[in-house]
N, C-alpha and C. Protein backbone atom coordinates (compact mmCIF):
# COMPACT_ATOMS: atom_id res chain seq x y z
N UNK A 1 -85.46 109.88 125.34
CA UNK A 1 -86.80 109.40 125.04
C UNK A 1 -86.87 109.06 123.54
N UNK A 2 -87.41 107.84 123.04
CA UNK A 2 -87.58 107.45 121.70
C UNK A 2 -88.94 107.33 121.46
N UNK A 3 -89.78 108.22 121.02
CA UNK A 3 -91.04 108.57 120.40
C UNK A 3 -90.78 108.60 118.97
N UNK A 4 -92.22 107.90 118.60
CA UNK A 4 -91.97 107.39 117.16
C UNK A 4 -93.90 107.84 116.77
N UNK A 5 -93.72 108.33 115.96
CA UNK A 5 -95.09 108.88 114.95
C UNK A 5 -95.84 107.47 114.72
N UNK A 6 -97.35 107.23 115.22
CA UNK A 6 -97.90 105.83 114.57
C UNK A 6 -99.34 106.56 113.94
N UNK A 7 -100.15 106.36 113.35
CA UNK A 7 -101.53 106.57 112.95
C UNK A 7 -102.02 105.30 112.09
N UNK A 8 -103.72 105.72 112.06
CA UNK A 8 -104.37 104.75 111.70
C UNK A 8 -105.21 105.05 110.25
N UNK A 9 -105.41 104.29 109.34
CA UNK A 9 -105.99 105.03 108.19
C UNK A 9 -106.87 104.35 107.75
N UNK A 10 -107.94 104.67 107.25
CA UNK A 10 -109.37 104.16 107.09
C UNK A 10 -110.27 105.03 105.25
N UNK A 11 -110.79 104.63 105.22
CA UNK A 11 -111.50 105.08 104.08
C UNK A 11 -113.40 105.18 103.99
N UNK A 12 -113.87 105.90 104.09
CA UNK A 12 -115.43 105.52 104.54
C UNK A 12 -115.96 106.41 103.61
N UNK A 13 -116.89 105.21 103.25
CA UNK A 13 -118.25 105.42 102.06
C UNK A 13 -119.44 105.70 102.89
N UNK A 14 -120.29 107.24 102.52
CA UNK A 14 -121.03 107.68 103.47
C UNK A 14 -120.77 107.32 105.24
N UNK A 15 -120.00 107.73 105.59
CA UNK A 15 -119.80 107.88 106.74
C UNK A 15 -119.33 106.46 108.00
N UNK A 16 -119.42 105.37 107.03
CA UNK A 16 -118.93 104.41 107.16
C UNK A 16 -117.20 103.58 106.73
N UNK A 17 -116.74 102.75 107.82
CA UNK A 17 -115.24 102.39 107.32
C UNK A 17 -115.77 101.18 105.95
N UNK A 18 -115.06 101.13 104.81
CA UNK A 18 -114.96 100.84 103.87
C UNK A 18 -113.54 99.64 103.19
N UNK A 19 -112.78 100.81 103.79
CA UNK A 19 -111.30 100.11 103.60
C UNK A 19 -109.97 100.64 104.93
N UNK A 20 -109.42 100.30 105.30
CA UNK A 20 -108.74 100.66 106.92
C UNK A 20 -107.46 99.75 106.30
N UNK A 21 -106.62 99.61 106.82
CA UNK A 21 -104.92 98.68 106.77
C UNK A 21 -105.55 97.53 107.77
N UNK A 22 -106.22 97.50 108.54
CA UNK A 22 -106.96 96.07 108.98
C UNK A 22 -107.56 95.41 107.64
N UNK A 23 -108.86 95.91 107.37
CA UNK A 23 -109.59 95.50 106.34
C UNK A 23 -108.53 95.29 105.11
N UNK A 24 -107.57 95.88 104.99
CA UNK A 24 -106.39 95.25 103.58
C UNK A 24 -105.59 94.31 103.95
N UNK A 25 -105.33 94.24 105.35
CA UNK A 25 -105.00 93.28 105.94
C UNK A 25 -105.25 91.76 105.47
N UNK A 26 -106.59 91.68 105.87
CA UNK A 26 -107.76 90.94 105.64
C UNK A 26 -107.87 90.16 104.21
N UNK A 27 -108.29 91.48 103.36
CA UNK A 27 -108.00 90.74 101.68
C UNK A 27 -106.63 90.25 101.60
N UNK A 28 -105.71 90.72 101.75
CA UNK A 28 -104.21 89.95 101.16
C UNK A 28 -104.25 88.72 102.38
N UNK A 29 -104.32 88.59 103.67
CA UNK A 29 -104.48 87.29 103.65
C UNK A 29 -105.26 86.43 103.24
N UNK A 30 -106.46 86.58 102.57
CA UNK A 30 -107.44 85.80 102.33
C UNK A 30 -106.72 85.57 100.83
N UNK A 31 -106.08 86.55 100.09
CA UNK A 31 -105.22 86.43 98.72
C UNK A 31 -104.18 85.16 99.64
N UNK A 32 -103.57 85.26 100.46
CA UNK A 32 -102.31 84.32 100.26
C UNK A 32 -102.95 83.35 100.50
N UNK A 33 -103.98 82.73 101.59
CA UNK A 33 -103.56 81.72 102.14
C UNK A 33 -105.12 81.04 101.38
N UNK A 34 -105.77 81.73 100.39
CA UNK A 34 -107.00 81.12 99.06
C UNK A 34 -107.90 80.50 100.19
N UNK A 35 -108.18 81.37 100.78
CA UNK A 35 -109.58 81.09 102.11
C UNK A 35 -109.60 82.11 102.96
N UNK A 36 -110.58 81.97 103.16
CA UNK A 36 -111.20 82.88 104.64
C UNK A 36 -111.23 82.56 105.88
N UNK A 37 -111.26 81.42 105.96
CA UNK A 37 -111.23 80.70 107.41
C UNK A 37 -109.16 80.61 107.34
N UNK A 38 -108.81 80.43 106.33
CA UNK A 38 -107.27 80.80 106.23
C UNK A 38 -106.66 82.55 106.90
N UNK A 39 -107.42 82.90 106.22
CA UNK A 39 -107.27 84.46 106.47
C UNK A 39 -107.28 84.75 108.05
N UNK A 40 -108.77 84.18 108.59
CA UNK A 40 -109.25 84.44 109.76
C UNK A 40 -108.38 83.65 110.69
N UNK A 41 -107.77 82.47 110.46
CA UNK A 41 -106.91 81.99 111.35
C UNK A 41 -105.51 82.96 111.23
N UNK A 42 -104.80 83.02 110.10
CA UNK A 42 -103.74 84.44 109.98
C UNK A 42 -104.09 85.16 110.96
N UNK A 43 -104.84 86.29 110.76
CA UNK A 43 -105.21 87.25 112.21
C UNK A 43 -105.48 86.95 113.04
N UNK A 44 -105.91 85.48 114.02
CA UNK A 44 -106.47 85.21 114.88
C UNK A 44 -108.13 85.92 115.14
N UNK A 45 -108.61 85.89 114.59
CA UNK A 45 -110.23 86.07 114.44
C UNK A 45 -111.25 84.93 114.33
N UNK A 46 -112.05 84.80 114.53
CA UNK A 46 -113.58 84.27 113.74
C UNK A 46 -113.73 84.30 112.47
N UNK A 47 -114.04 82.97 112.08
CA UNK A 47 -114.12 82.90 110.66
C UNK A 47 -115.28 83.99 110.20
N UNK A 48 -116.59 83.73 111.47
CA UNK A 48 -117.47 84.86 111.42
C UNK A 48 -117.80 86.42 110.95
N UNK A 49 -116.07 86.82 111.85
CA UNK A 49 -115.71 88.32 111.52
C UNK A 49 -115.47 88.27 110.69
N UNK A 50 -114.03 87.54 110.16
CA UNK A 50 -113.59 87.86 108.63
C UNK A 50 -114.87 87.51 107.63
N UNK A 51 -115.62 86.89 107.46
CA UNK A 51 -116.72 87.13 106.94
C UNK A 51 -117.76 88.30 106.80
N UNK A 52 -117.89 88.70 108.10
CA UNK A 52 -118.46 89.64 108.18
C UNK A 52 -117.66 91.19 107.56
N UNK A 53 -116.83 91.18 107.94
CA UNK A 53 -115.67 92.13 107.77
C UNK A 53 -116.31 92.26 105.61
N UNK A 54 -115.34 91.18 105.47
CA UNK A 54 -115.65 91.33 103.88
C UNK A 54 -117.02 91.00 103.25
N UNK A 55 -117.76 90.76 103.67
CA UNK A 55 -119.44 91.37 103.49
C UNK A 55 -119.94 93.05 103.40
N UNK A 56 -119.35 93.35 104.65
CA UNK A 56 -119.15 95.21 104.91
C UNK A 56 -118.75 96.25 103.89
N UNK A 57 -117.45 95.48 103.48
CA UNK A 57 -116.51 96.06 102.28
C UNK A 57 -117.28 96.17 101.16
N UNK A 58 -117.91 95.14 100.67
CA UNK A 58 -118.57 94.53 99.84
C UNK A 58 -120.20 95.38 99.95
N UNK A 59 -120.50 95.78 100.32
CA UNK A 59 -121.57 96.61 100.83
C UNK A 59 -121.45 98.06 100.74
N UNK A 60 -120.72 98.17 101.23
CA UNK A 60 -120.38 99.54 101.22
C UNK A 60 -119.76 100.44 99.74
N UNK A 61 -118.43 99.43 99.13
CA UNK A 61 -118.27 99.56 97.80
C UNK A 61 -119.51 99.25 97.15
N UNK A 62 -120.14 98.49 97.01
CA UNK A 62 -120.82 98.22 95.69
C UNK A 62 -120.30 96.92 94.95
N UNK A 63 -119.72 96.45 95.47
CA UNK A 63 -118.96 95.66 94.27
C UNK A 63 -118.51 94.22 94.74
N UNK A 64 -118.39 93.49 94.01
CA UNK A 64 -117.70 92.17 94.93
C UNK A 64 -115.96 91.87 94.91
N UNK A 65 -115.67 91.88 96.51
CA UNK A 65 -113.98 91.67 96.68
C UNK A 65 -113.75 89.96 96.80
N UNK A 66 -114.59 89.28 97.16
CA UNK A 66 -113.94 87.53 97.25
C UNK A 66 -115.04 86.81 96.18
N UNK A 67 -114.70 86.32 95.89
CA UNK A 67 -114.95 85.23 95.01
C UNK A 67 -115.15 83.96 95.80
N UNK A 68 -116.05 83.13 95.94
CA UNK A 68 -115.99 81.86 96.93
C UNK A 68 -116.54 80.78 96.16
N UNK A 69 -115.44 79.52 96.51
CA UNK A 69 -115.83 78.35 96.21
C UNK A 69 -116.12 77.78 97.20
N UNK A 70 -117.15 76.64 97.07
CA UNK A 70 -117.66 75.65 98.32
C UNK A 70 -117.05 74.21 98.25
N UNK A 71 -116.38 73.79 98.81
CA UNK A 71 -116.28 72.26 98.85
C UNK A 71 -116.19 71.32 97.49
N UNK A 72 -116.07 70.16 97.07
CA UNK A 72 -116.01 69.68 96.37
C UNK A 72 -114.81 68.66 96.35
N UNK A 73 -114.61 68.38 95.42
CA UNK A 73 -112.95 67.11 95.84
C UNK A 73 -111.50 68.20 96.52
N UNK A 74 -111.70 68.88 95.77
CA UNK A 74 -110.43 70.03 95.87
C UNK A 74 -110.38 71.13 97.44
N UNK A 75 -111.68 70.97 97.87
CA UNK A 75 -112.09 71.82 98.74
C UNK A 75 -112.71 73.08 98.10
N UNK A 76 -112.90 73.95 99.22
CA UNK A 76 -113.00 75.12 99.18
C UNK A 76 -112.09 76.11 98.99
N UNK A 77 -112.49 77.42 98.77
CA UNK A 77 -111.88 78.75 98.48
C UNK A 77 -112.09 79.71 98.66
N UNK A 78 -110.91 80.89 98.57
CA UNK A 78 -111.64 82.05 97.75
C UNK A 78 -110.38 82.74 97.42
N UNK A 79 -110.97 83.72 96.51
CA UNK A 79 -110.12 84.58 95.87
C UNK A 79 -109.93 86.10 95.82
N UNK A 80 -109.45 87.15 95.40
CA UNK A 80 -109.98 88.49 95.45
C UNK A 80 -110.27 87.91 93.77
N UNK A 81 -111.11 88.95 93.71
CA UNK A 81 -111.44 89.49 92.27
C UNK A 81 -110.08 90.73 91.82
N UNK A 82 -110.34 91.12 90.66
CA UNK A 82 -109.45 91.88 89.64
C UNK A 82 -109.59 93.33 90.62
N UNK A 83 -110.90 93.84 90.88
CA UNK A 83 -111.10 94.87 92.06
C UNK A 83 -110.39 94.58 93.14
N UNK A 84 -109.98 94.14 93.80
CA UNK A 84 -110.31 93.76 94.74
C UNK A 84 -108.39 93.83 95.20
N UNK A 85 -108.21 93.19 93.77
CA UNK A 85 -106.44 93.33 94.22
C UNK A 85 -105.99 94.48 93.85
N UNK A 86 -106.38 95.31 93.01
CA UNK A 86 -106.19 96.78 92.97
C UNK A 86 -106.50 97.45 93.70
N UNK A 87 -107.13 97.22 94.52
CA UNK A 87 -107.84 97.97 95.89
C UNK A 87 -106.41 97.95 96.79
N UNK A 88 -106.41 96.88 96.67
CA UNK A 88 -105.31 96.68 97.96
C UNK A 88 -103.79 97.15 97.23
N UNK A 89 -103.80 97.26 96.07
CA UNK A 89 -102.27 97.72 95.72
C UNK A 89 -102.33 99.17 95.83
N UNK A 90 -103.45 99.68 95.62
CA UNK A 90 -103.65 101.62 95.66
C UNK A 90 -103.81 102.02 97.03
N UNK A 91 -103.84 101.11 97.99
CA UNK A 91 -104.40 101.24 99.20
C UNK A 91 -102.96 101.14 100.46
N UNK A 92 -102.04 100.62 99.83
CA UNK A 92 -100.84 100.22 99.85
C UNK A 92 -99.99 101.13 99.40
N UNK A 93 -100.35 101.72 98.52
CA UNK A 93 -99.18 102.50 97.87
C UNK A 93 -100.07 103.92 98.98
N UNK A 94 -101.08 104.02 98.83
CA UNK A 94 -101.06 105.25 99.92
C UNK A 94 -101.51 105.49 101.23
N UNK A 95 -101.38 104.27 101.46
CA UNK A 95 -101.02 104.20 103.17
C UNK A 95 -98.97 104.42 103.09
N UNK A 96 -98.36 103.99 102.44
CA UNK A 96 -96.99 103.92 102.16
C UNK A 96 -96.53 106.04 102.18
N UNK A 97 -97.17 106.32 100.96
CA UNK A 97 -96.99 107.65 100.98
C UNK A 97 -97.53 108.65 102.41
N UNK A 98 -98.61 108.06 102.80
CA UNK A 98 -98.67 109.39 104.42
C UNK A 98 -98.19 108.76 105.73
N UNK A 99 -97.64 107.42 105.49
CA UNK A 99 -96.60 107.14 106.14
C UNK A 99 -95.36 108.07 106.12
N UNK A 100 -95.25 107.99 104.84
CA UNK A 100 -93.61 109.20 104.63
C UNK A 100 -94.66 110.19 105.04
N UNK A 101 -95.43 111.19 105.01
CA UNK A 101 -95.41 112.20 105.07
C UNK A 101 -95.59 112.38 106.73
N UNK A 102 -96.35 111.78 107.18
CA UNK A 102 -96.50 111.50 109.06
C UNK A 102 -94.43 111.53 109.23
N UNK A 103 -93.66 110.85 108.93
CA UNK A 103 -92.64 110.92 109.12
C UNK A 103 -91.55 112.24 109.02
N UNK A 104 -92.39 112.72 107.78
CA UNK A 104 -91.26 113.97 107.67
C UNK A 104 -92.00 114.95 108.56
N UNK A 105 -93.17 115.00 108.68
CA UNK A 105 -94.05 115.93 109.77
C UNK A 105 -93.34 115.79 111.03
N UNK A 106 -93.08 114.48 111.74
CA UNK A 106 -92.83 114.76 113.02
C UNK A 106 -91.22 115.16 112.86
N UNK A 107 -90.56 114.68 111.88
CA UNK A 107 -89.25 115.23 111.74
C UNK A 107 -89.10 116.67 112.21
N UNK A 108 -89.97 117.23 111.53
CA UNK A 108 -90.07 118.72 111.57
C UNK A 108 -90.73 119.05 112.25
N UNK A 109 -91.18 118.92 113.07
CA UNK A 109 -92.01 119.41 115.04
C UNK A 109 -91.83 118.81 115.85
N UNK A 110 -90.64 117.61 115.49
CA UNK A 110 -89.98 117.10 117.27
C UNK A 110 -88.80 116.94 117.05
């Protein structure tokens, strides 16, 4: 039998999700592909959700994570803010660390 340790990790401001490996998901595609409707096609979603999604974030922090441009010759956009990509690098680095630790846990009870 090959059983393998998976979990899910989330972050919630008053009792609400905030930040999750979905929701970071979310910002770094909306970082690569400099849109939201970019992002939202990446995951296969609604431009709707991913909107909504980072509205939530954005609510819940306090603070603003995208930056949006509208149309014009160049098109549209968006961006993370300076927050926003630090979020996701600290968020990254410790989803990374209780990854290892979920790992050495089941090491040691299976």
């Amino acid at each position: 039998m090959n059983m393998q340790p998976k979990f899910n990790l989330w972050v919630e401001v008053n009792g609400e999700v905030a930040l999750s490996i979905w929701r970071i998901n979310l910002l770094q595609a909306v970082d690569e592909t400099g849109s939201i409707s970019g992002a939202a096609g990446r995951l296969g979603i609604h431009y709707r959700t991913a909107w909504q999604k980072i509205h939530e974030m954005e609510t819940r922090l306090g603070v603003k994570l995208v930056e949006t441009q509208t149309g014009g010759r160049r098109g549209g956009g968006a961006t993370l803010t300076p927050f926003a990509q630090e979020q996701v690098e600290r968020f990254r680095r410790f989803a990374a660390e209780i990854e290892q630790a979920v790992q050495n846990a089941y090491q040691t009870h299976f």
